[in-house]
PDB file of N, CA and C in Angstrom:
ATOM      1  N   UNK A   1     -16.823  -9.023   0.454  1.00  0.00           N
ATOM      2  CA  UNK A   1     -16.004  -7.993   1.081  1.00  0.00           C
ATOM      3  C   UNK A   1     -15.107  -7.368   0.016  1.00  0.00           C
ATOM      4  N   UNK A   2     -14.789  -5.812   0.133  1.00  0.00           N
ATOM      5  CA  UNK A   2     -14.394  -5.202  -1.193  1.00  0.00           C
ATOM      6  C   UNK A   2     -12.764  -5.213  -0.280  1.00  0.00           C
ATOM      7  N   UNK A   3     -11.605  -5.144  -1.384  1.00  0.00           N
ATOM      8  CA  UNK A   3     -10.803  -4.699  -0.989  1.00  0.00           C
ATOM      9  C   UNK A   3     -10.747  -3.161  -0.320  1.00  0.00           C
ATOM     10  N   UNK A   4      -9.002  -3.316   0.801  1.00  0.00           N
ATOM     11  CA  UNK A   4      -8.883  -2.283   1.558  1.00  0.00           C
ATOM     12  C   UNK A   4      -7.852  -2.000   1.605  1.00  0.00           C
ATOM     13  N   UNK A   5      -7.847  -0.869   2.141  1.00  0.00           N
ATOM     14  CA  UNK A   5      -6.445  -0.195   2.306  1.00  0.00           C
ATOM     15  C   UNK A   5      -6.547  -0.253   4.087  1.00  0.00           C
ATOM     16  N   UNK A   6      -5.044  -0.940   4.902  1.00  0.00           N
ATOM     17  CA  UNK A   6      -5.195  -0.742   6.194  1.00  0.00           C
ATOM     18  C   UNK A   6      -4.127   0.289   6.531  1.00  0.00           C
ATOM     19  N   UNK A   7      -3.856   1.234   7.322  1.00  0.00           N
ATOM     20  CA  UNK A   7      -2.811   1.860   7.784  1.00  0.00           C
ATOM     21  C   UNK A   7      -2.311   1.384   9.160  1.00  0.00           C
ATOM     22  N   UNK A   8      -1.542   1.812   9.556  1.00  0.00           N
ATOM     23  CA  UNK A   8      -0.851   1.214  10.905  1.00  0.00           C
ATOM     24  C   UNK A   8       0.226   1.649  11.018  1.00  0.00           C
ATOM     25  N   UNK A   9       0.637   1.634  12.796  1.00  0.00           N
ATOM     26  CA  UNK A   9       2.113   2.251  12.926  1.00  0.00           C
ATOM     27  C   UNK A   9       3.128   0.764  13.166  1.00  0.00           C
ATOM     28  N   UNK A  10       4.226   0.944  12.588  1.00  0.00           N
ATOM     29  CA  UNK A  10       4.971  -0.397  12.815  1.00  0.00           C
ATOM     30  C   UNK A  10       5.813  -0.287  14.210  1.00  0.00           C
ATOM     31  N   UNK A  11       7.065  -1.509  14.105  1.00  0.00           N
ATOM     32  CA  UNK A  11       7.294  -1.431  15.637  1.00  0.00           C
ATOM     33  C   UNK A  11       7.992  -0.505  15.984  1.00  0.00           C
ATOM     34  N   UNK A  12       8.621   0.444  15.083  1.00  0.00           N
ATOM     35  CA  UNK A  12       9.922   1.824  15.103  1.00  0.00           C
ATOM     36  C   UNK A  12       8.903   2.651  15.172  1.00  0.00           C
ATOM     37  N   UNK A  13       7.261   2.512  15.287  1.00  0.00           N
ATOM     38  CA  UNK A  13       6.587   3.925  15.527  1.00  0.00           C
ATOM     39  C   UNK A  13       6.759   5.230  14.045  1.00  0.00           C
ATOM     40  N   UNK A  14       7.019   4.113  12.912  1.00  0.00           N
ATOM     41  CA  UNK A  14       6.591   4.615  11.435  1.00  0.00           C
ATOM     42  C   UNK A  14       5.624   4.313  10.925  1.00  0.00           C
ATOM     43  N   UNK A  15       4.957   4.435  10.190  1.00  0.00           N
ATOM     44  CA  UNK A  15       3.424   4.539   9.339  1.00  0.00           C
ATOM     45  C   UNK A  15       3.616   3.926   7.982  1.00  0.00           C
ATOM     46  N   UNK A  16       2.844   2.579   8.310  1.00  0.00           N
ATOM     47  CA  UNK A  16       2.808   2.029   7.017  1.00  0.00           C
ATOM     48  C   UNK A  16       1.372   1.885   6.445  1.00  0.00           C
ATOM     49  N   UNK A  17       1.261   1.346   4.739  1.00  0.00           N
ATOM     50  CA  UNK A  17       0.161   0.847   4.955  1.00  0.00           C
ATOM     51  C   UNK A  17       0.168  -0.759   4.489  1.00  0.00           C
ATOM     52  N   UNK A  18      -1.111  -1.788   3.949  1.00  0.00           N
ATOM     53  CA  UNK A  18      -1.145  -2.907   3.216  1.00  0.00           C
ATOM     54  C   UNK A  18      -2.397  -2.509   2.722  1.00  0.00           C
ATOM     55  N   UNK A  19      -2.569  -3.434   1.433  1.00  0.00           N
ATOM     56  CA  UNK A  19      -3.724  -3.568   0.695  1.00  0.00           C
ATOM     57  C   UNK A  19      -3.976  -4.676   1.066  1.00  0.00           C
ATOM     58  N   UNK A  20      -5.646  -5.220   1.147  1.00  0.00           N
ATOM     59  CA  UNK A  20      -6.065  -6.486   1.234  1.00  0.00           C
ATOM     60  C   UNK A  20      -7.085  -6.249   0.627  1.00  0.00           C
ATOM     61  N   UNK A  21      -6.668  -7.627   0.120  1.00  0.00           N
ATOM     62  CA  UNK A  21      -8.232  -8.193  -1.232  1.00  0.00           C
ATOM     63  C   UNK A  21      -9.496  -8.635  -0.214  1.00  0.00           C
ATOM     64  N   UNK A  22     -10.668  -8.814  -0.830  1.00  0.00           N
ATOM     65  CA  UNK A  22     -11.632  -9.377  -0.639  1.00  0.00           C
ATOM     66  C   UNK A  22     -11.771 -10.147   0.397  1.00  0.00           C
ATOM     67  N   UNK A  23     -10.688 -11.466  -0.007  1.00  0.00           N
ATOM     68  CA  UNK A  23     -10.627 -12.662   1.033  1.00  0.00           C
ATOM     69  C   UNK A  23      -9.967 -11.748   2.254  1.00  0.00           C
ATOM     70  N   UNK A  24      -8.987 -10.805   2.453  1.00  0.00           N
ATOM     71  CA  UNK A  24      -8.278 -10.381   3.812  1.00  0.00           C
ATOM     72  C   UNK A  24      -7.033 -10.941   3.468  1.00  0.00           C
ATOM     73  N   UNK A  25      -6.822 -10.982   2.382  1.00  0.00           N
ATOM     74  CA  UNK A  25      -4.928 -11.680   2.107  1.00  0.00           C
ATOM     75  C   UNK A  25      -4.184  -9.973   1.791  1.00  0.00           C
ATOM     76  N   UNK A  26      -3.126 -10.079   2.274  1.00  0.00           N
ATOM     77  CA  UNK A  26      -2.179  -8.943   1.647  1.00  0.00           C
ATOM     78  C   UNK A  26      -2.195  -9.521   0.625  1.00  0.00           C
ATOM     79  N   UNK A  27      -1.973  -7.996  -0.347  1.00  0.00           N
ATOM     80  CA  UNK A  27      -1.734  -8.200  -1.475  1.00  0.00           C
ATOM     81  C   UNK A  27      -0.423  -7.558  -1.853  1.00  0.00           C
ATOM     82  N   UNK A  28      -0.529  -6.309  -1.278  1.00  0.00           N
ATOM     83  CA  UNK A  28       0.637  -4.870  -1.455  1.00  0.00           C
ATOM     84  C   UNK A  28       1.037  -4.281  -0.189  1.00  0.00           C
ATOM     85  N   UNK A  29       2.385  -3.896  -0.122  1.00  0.00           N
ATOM     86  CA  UNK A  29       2.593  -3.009   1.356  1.00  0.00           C
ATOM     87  C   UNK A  29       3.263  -1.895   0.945  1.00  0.00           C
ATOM     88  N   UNK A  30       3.077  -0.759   1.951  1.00  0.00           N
ATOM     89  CA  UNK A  30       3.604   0.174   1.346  1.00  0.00           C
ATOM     90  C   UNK A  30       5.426  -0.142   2.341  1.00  0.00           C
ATOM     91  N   UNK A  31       5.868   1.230   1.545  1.00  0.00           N
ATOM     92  CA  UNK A  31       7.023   1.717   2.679  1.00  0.00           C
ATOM     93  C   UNK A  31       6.911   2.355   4.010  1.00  0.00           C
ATOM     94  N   UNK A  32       7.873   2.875   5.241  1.00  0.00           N
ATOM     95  CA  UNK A  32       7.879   3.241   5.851  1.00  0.00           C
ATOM     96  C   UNK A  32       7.600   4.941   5.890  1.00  0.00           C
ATOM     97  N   UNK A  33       6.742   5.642   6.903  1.00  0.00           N
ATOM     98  CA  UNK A  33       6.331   6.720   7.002  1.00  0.00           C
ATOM     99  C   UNK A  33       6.857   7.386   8.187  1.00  0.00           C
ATOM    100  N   UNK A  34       7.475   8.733   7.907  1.00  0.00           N
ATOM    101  CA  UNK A  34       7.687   9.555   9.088  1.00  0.00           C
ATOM    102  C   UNK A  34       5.955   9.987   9.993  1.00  0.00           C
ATOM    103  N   UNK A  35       5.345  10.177   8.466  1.00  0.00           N
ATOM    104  CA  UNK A  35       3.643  10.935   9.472  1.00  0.00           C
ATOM    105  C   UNK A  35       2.825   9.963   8.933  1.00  0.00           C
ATOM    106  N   UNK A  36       1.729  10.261   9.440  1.00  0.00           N
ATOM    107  CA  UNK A  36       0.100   9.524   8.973  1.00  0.00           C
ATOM    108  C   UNK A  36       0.015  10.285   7.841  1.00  0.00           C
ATOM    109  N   UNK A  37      -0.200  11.469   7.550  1.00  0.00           N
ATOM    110  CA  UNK A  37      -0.118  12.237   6.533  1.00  0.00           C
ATOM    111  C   UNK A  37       0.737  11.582   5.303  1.00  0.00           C
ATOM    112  N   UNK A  38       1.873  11.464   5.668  1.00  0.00           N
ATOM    113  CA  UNK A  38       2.526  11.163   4.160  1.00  0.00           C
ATOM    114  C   UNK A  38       2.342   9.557   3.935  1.00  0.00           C
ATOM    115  N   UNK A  39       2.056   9.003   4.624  1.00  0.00           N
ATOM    116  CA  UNK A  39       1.382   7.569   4.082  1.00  0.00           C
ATOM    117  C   UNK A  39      -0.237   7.698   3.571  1.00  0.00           C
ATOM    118  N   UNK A  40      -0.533   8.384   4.185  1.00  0.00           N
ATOM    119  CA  UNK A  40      -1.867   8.399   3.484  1.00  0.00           C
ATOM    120  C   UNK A  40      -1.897   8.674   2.107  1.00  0.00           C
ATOM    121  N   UNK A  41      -0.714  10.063   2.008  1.00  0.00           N
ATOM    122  CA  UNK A  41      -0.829  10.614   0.376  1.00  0.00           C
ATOM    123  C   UNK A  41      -0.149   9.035  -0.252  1.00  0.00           C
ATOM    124  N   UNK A  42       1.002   8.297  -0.001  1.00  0.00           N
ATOM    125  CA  UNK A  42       1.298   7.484  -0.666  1.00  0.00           C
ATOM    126  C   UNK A  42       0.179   6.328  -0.619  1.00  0.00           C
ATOM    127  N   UNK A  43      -0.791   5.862  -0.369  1.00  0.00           N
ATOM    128  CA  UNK A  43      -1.855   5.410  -0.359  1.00  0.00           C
ATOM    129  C   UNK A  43      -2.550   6.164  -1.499  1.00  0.00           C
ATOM    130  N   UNK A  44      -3.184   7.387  -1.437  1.00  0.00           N
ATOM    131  CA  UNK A  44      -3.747   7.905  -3.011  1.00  0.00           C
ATOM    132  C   UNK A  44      -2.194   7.608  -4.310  1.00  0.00           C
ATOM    133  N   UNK A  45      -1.770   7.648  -4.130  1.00  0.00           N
ATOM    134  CA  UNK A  45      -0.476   7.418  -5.206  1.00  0.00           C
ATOM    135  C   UNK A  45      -0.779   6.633  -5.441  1.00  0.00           C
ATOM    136  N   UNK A  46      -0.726   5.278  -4.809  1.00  0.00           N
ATOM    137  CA  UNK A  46      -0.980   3.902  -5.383  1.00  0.00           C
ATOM    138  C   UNK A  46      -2.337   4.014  -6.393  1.00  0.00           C
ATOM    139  N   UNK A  47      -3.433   4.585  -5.317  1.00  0.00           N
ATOM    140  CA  UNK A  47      -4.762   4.842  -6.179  1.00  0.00           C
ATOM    141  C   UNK A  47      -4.703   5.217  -7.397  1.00  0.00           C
ATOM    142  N   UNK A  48      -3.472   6.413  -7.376  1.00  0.00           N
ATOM    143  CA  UNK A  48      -4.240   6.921  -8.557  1.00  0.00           C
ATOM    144  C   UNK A  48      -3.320   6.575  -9.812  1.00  0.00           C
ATOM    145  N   UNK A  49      -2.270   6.783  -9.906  1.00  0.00           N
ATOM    146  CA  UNK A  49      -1.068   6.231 -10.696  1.00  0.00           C
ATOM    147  C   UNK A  49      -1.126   4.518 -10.825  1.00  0.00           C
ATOM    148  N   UNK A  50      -1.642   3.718 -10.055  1.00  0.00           N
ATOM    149  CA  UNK A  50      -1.626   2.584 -10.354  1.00  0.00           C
ATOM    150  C   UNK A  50      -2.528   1.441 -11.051  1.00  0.00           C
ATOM    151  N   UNK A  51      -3.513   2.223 -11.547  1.00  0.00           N
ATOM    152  CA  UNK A  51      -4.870   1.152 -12.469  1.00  0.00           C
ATOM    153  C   UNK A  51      -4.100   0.856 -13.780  1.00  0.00           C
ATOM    154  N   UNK A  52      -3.419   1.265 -14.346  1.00  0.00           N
ATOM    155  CA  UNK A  52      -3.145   1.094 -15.861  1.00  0.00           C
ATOM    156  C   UNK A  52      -1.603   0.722 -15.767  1.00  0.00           C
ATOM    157  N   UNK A  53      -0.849   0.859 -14.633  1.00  0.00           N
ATOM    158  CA  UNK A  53       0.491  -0.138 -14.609  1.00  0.00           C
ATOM    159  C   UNK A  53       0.609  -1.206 -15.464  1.00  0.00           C
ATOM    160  N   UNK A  54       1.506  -0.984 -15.839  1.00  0.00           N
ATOM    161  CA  UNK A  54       1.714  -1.929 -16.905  1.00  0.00           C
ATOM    162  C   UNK A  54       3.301  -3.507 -16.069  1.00  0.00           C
ATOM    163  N   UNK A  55       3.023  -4.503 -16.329  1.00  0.00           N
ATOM    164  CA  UNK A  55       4.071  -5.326 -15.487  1.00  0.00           C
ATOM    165  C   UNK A  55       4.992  -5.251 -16.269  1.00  0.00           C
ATOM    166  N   UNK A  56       6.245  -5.568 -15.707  1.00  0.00           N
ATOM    167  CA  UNK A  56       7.772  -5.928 -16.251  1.00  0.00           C
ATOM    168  C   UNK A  56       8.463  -6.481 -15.497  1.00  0.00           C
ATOM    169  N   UNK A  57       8.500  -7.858 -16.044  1.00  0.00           N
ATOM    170  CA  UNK A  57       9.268  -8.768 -16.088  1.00  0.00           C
ATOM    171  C   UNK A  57      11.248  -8.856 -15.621  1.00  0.00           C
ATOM    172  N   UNK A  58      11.247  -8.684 -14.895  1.00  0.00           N
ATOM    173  CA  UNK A  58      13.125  -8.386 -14.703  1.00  0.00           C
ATOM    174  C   UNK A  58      13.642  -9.533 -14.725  1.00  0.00           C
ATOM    175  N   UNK A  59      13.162 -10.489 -14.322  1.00  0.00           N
ATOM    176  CA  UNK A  59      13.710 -11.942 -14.906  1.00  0.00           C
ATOM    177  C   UNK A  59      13.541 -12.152 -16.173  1.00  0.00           C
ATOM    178  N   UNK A  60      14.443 -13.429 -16.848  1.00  0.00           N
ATOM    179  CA  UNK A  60      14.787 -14.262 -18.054  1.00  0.00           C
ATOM    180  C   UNK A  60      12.968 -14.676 -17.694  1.00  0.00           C
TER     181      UNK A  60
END
């Protein structure tokens, strides 16, 4: 099973999404959405801005 992107409305009736791996574990969630629309675009954001992220460490 390939990872996914799920969308959904939460319990305030905002639009979120999660990523799930392979197994079906969250991996990532997004923030809260006024529309389906603007979670979706923040869903390609993640896509596309996020392969070459680089990590940083904020702890010692």
């Amino acid at each position: 099973m390939a990872a996914k992107f799920e969308v959904y409305t939460d319990k305030n009736d905002k639009f979120r999404f999660r990523l799930k791996a392979g197994n079906g574990e969250i991996i990532a969630t997004g923030e809260a959405y006024e529309t389906k629309d603007a979670c979706l675009k923040g869903v390609e954001s993640v896509k596309t801005n996020a392969p070459d992220a680089r990590i940083e460490s904020l702890d010692a």
